[in-house]
N, C-alpha and C. Protein backbone atom coordinates (compact mmCIF):
# COMPACT_ATOMS: atom_id res chain seq x y z
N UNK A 1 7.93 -7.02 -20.83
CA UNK A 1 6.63 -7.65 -20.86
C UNK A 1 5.69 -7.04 -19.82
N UNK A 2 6.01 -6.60 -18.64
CA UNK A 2 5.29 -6.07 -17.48
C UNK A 2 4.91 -4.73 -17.85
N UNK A 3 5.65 -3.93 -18.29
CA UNK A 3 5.58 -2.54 -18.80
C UNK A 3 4.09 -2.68 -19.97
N UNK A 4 4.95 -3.86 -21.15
CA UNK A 4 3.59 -3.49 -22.36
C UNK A 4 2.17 -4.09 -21.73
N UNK A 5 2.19 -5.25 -20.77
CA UNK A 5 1.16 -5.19 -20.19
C UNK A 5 0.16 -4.53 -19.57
N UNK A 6 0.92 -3.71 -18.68
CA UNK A 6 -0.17 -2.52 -18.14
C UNK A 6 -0.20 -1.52 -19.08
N UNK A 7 0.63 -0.95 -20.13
CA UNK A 7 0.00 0.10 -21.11
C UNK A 7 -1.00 -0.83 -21.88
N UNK A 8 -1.02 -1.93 -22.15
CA UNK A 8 -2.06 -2.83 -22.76
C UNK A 8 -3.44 -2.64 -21.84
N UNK A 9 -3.38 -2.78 -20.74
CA UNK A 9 -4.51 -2.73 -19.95
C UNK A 9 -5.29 -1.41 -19.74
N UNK A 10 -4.07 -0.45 -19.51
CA UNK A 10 -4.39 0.90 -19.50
C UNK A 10 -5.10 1.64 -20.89
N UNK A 11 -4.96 1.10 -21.43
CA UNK A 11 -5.07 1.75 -23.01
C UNK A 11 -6.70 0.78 -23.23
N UNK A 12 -6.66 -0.38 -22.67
CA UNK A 12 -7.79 -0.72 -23.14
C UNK A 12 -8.73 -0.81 -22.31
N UNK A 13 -10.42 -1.20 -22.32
CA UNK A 13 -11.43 -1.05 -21.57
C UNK A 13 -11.78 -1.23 -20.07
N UNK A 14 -10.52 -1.72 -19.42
CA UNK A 14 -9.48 -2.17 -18.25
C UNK A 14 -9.37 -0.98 -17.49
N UNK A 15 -9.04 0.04 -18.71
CA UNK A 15 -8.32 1.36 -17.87
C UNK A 15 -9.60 2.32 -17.87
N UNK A 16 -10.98 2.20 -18.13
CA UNK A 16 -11.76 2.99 -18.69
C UNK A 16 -11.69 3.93 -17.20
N UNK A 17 -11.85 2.88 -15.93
CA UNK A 17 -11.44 4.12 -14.82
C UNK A 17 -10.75 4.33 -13.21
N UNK A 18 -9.63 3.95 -14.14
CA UNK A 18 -8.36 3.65 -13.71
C UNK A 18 -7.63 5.29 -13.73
N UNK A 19 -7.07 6.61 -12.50
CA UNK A 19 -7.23 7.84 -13.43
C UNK A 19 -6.75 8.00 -11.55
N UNK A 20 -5.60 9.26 -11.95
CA UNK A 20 -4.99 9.47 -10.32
C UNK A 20 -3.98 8.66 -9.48
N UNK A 21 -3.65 7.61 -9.99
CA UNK A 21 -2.78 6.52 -10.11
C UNK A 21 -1.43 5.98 -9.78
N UNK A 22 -0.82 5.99 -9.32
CA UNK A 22 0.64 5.37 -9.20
C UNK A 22 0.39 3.82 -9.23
N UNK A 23 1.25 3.49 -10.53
CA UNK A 23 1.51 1.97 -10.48
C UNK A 23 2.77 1.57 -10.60
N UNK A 24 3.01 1.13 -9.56
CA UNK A 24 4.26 0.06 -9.80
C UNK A 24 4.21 -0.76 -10.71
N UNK A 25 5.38 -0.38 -11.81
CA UNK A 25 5.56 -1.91 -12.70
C UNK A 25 7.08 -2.30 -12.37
N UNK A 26 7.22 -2.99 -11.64
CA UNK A 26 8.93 -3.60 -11.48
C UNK A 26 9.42 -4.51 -11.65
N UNK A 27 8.46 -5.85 -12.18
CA UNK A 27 8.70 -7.10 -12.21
C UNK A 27 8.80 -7.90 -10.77
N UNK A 28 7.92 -7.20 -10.04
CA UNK A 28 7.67 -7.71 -8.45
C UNK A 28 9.20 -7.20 -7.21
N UNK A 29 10.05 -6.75 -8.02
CA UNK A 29 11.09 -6.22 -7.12
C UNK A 29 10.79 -5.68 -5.50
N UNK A 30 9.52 -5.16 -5.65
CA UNK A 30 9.56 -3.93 -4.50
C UNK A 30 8.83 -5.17 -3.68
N UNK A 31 8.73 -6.30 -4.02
CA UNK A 31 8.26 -7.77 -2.88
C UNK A 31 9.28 -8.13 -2.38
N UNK A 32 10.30 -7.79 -3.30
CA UNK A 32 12.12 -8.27 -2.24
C UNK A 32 12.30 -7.69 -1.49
N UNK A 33 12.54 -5.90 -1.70
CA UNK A 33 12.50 -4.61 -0.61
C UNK A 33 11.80 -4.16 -0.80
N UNK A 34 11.00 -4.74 0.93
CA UNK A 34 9.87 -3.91 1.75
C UNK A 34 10.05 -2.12 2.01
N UNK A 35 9.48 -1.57 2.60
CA UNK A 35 9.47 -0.60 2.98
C UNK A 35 9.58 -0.92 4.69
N UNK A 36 10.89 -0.35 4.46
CA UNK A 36 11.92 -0.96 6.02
C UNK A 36 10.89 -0.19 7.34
N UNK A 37 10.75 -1.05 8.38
CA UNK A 37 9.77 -0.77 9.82
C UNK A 37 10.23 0.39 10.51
N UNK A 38 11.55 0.38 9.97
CA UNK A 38 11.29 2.25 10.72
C UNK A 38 10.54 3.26 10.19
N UNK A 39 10.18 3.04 8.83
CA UNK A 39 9.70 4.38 7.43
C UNK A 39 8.28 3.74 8.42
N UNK A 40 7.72 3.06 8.56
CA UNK A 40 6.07 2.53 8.78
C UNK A 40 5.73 3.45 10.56
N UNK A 41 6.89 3.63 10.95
CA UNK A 41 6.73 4.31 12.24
C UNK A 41 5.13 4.03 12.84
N UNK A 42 4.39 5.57 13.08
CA UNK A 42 3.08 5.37 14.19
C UNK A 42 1.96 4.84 13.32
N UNK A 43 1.73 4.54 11.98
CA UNK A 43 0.96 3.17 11.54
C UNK A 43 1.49 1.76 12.04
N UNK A 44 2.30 1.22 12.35
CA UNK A 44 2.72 -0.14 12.86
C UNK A 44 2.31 -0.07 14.27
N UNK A 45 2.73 0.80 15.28
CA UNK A 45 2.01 1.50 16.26
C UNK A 45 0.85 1.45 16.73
N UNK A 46 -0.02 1.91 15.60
CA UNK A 46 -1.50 2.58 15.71
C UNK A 46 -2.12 0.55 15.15
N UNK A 47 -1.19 -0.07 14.18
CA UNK A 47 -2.04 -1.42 14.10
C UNK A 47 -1.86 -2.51 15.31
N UNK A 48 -0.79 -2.38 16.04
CA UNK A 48 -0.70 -3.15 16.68
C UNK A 48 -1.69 -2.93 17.72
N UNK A 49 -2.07 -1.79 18.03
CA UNK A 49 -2.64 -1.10 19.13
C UNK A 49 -4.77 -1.91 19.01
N UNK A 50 -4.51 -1.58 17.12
CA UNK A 50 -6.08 -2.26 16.96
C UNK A 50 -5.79 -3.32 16.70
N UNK A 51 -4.98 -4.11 16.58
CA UNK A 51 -5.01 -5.94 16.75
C UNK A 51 -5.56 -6.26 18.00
N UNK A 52 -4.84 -5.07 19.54
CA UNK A 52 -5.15 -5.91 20.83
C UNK A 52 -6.29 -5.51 20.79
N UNK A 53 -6.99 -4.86 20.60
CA UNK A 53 -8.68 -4.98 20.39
C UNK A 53 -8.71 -3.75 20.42
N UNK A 54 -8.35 -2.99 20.39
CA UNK A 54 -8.74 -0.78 20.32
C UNK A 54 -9.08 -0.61 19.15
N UNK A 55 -10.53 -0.91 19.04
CA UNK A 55 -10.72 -0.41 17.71
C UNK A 55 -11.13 1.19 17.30
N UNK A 56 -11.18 1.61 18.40
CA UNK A 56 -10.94 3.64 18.48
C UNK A 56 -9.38 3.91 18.06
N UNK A 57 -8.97 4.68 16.56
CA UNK A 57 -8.21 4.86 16.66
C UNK A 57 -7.35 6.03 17.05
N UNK A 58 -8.26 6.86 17.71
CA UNK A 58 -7.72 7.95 18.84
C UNK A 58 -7.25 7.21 19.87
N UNK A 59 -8.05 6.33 20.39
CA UNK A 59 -7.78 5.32 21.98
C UNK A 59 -6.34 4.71 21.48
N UNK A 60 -6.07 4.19 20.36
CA UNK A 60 -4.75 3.54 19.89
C UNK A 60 -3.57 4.32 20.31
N UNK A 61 -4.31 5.16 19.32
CA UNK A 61 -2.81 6.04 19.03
C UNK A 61 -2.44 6.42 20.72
N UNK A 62 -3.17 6.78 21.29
CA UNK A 62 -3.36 7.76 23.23
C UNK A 62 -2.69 6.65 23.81
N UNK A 63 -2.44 5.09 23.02
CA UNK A 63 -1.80 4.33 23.83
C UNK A 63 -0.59 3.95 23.73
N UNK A 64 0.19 4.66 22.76
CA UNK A 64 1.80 4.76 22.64
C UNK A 64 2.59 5.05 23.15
């Protein structure tokens, strides 16, 4: 059902520009397994850095 859905969408006026694309269709699986915090390395880093207020993200990153 997830599959004919998005070729349903894709195929119709939905997809007119929709183009370059990767879509996950898994039936929500990839919401069970995350993409584990080591793979996220110096982005988790670089966000925590602009949560404490660095919103330069040269200044972020210079603060690792």
């Amino acid at each position: 059902n997830n599959i004919a859905g998005m070729v349903l969408a894709l195929c119709s006026s939905l997809g007119d520009y929709v183009n370059g694309q990767t879509i996950t269709v898994d039936g929500g699986l990839l919401t069970l397994f995350p993409v584990p915090d080591h793979e996220l390395g110096e982005d988790r880093a670089v966000m925590a850095a602009l949560k404490a207020g660095k919103t330069d993200r040269a200044k972020a990153k210079e603060s690792e």
